[in-house]
Protein backbone atom coordinates (compact mmCIF):
# COMPACT_ATOMS: atom_id res chain seq x y z
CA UNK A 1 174.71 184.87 41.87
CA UNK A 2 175.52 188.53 43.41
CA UNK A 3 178.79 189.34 42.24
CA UNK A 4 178.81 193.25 41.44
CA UNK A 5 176.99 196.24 42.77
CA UNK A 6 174.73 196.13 39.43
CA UNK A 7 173.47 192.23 40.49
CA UNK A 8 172.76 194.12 44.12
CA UNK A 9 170.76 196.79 41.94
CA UNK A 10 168.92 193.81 39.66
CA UNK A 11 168.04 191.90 42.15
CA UNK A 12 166.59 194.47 44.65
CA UNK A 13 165.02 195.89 42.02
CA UNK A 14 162.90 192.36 41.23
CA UNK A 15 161.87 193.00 45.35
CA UNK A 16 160.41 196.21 44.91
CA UNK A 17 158.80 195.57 41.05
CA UNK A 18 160.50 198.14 39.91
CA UNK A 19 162.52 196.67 37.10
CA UNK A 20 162.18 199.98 35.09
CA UNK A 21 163.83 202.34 37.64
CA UNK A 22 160.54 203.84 38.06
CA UNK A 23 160.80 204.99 41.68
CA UNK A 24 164.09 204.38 42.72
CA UNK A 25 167.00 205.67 40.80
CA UNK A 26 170.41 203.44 40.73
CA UNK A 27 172.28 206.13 43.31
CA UNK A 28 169.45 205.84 46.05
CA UNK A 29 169.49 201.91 45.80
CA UNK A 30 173.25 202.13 46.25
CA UNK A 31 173.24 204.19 49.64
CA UNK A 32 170.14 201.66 50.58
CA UNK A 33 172.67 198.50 49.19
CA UNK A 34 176.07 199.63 51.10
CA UNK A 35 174.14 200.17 54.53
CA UNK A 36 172.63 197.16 54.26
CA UNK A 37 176.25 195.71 53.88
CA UNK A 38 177.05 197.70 56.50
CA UNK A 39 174.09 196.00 58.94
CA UNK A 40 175.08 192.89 57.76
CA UNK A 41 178.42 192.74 59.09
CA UNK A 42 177.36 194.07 62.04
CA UNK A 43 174.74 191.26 62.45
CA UNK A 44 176.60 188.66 61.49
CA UNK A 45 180.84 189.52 62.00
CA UNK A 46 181.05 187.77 58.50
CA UNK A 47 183.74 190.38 57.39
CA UNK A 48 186.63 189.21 59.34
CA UNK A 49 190.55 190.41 59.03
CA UNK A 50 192.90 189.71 60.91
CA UNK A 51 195.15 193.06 61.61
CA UNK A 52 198.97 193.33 63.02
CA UNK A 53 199.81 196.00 65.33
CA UNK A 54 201.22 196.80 69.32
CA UNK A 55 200.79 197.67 72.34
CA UNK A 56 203.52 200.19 73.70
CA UNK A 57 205.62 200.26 77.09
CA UNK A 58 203.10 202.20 79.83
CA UNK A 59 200.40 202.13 77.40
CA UNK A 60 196.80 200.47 78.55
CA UNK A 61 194.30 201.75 76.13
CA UNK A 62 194.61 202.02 72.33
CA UNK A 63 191.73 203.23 69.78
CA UNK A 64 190.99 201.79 66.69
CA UNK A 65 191.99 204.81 64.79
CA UNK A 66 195.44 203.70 65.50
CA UNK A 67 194.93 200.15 63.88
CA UNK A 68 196.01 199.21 59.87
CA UNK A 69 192.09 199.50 59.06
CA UNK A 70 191.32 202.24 61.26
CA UNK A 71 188.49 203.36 61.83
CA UNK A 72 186.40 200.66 59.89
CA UNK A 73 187.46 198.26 62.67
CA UNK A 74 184.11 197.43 64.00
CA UNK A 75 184.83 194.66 66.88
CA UNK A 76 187.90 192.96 68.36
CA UNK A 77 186.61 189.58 68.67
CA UNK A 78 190.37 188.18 69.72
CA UNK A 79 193.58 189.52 70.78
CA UNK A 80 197.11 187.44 70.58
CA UNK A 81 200.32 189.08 72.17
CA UNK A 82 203.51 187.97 70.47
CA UNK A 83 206.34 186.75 73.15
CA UNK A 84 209.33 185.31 71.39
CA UNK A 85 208.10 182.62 69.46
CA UNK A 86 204.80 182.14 70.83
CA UNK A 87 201.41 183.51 70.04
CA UNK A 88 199.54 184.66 73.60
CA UNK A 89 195.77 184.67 73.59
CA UNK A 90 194.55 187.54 75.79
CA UNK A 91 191.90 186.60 77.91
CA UNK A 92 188.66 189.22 77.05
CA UNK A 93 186.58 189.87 80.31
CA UNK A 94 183.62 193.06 79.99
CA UNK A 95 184.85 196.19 81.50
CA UNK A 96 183.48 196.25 84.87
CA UNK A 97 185.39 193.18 85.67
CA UNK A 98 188.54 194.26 83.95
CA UNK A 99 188.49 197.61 85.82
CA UNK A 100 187.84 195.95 89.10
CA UNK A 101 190.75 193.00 88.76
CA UNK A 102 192.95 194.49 86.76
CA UNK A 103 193.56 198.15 87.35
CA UNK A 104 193.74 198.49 90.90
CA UNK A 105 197.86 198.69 91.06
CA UNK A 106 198.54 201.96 89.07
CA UNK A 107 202.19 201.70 88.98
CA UNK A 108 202.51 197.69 88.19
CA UNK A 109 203.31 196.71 84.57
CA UNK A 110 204.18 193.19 82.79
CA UNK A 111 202.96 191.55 79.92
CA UNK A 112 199.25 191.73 79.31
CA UNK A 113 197.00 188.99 79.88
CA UNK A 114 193.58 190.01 79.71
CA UNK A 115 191.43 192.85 77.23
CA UNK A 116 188.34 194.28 77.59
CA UNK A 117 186.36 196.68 75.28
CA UNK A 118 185.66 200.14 76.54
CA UNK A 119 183.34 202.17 74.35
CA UNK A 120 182.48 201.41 70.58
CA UNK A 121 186.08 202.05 69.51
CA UNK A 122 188.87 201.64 72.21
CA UNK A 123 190.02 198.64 73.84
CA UNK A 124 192.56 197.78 77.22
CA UNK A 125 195.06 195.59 77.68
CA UNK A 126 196.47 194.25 81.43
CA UNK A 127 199.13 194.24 82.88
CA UNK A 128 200.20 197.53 81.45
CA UNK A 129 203.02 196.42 78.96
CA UNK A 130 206.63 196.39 80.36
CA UNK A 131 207.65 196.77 77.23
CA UNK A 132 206.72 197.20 73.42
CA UNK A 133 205.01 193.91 72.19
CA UNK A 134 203.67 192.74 68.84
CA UNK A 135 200.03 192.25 68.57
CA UNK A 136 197.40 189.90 66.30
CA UNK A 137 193.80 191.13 66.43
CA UNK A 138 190.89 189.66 65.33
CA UNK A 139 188.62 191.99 63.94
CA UNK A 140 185.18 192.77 62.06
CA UNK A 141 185.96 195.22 59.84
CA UNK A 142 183.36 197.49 57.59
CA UNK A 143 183.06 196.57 54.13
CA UNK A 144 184.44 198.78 51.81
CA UNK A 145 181.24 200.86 50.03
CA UNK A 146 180.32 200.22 46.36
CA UNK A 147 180.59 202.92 44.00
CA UNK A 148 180.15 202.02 40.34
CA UNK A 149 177.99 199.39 38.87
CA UNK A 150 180.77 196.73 38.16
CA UNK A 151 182.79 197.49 41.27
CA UNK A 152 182.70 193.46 42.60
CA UNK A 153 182.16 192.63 46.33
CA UNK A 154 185.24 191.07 47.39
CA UNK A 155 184.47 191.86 51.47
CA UNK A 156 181.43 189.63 51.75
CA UNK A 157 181.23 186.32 49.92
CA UNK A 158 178.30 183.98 49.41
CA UNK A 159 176.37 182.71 51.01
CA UNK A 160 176.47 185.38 53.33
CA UNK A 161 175.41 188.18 50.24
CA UNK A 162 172.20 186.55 50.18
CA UNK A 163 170.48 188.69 52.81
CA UNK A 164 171.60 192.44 51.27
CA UNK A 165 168.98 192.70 48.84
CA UNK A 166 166.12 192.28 51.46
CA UNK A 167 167.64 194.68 53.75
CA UNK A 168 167.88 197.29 51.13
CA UNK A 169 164.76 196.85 50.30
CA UNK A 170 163.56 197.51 53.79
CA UNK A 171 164.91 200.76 53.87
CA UNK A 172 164.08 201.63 50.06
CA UNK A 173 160.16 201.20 51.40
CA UNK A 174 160.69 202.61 54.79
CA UNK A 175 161.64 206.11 53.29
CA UNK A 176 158.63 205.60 51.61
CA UNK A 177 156.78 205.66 54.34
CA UNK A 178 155.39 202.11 52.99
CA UNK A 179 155.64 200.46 56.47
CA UNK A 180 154.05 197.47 56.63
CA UNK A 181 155.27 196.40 53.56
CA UNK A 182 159.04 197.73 55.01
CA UNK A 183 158.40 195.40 57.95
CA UNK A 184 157.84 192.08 55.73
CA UNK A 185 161.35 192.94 53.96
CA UNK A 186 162.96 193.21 57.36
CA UNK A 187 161.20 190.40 58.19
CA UNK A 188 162.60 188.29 55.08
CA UNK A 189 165.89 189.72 55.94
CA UNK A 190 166.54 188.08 59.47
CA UNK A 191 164.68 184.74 57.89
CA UNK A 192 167.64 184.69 55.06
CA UNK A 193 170.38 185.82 57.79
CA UNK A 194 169.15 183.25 60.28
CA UNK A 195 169.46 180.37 56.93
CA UNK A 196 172.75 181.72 56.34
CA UNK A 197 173.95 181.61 60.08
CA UNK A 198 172.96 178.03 60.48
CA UNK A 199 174.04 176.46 56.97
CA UNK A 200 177.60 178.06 57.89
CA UNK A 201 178.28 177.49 61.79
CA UNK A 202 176.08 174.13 62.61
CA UNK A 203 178.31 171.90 60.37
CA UNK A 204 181.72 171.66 62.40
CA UNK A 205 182.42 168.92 65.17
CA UNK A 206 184.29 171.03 67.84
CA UNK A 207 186.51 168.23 68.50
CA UNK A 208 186.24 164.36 66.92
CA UNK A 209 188.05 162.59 69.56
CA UNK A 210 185.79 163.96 72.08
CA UNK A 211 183.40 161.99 74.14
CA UNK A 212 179.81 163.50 74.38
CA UNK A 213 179.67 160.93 78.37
């Protein structure tokens, strides 16, 4: 079981046959290991936090800088507006739509109802707020990078640490200019994420009072 940046290093190390360090020093495998987390959560979402913030009176577009992770904030996946006692869900819609519905009165504000993504990093909410509201996001978040070799991976659990090693691997071989065997590791890698994705999300009935006729 991967628990610590030195399993990462073993076990990679049994992919490439190079148990003795021979080729690949510990601080190479390391960069290769923490962008593969990196590609992982992109892939996949699987690092998940949920984040507390607002959106502020005649304010319509906020950047993730301004969020509690900042600028590891990869993704909003969902938005909730706080209103009293109750928990809103903003409806997401892509840009094009948002800026076509929801922008065309300038001047209009209330509380928002819809988001949309603009960009890698900013996001818009609609109505412009009337006032300052309390927000819940749902976000995929960058994992935080190993440094030394008992530093434990506490931002992705297993299963879902099972494809790293492969991905590392790939790019330990591709800056070797060993191609074709880079390709087979990549290869590997979306085999193990595509295991991972379906042992994990396949399992759960939506809803078991509902009638499939």
């Amino acid at each position: 079981m991967i628990v610590t940046l030195s399993d990462y290093i073993f076990v990679v190390r049994r992919l490439l046959h190079d148990a003795n360090a021979n080729f690949w020093t510990d601080e190479e495998l390391t960069i290769d290991i923490n962008d593969a987390r990196q590609r992982l959560v992109r892939d996949t979402g699987c690092h998940r936090i949920l984040q507390t913030s607002a959106v502020l009176t005649g304010i319509e577009s906020y950047d993730f800088s301004t969020l509690p992770e900042g600028t590891k904030t990869m993704d909003v996946i969902n938005l909730n507006v706080y209103w009293g006692n109750s928990r809103v869900p903003l409806r997401y819609v892509s840009w094009t739509q948002f800026n076509a519905q929801m922008r065309y009165w300038i001047n209009y504000q209330g509380q928002p109802v819809i988001y949309s993504m603009y960009g890698p990093n900013k996001y818009f909410v609609a109505p412009v707020p009337d006032q300052d509201y309390v927000t819940e996001l749902d976000t995929v978040v960058r994992p935080t990078d190993l440094v030394a070799l008992d530093d434990v991976d506490t931002d992705i659990v297993d299963p879902w640490k099972d494809p790293v090693p492969f991905y590392a691997a790939y790019m330990a071989k591709f800056k070797e200019q060993s191609y074709g065997e880079a390709e087979l590791f990549k290869q590997q890698y979306v085999q193990q994420l595509q295991n991972v994705l379906s042992t994990t999300f396949t399992r759960r009935m939506p809803d078991p009072y509902s009638h499939p006729y």
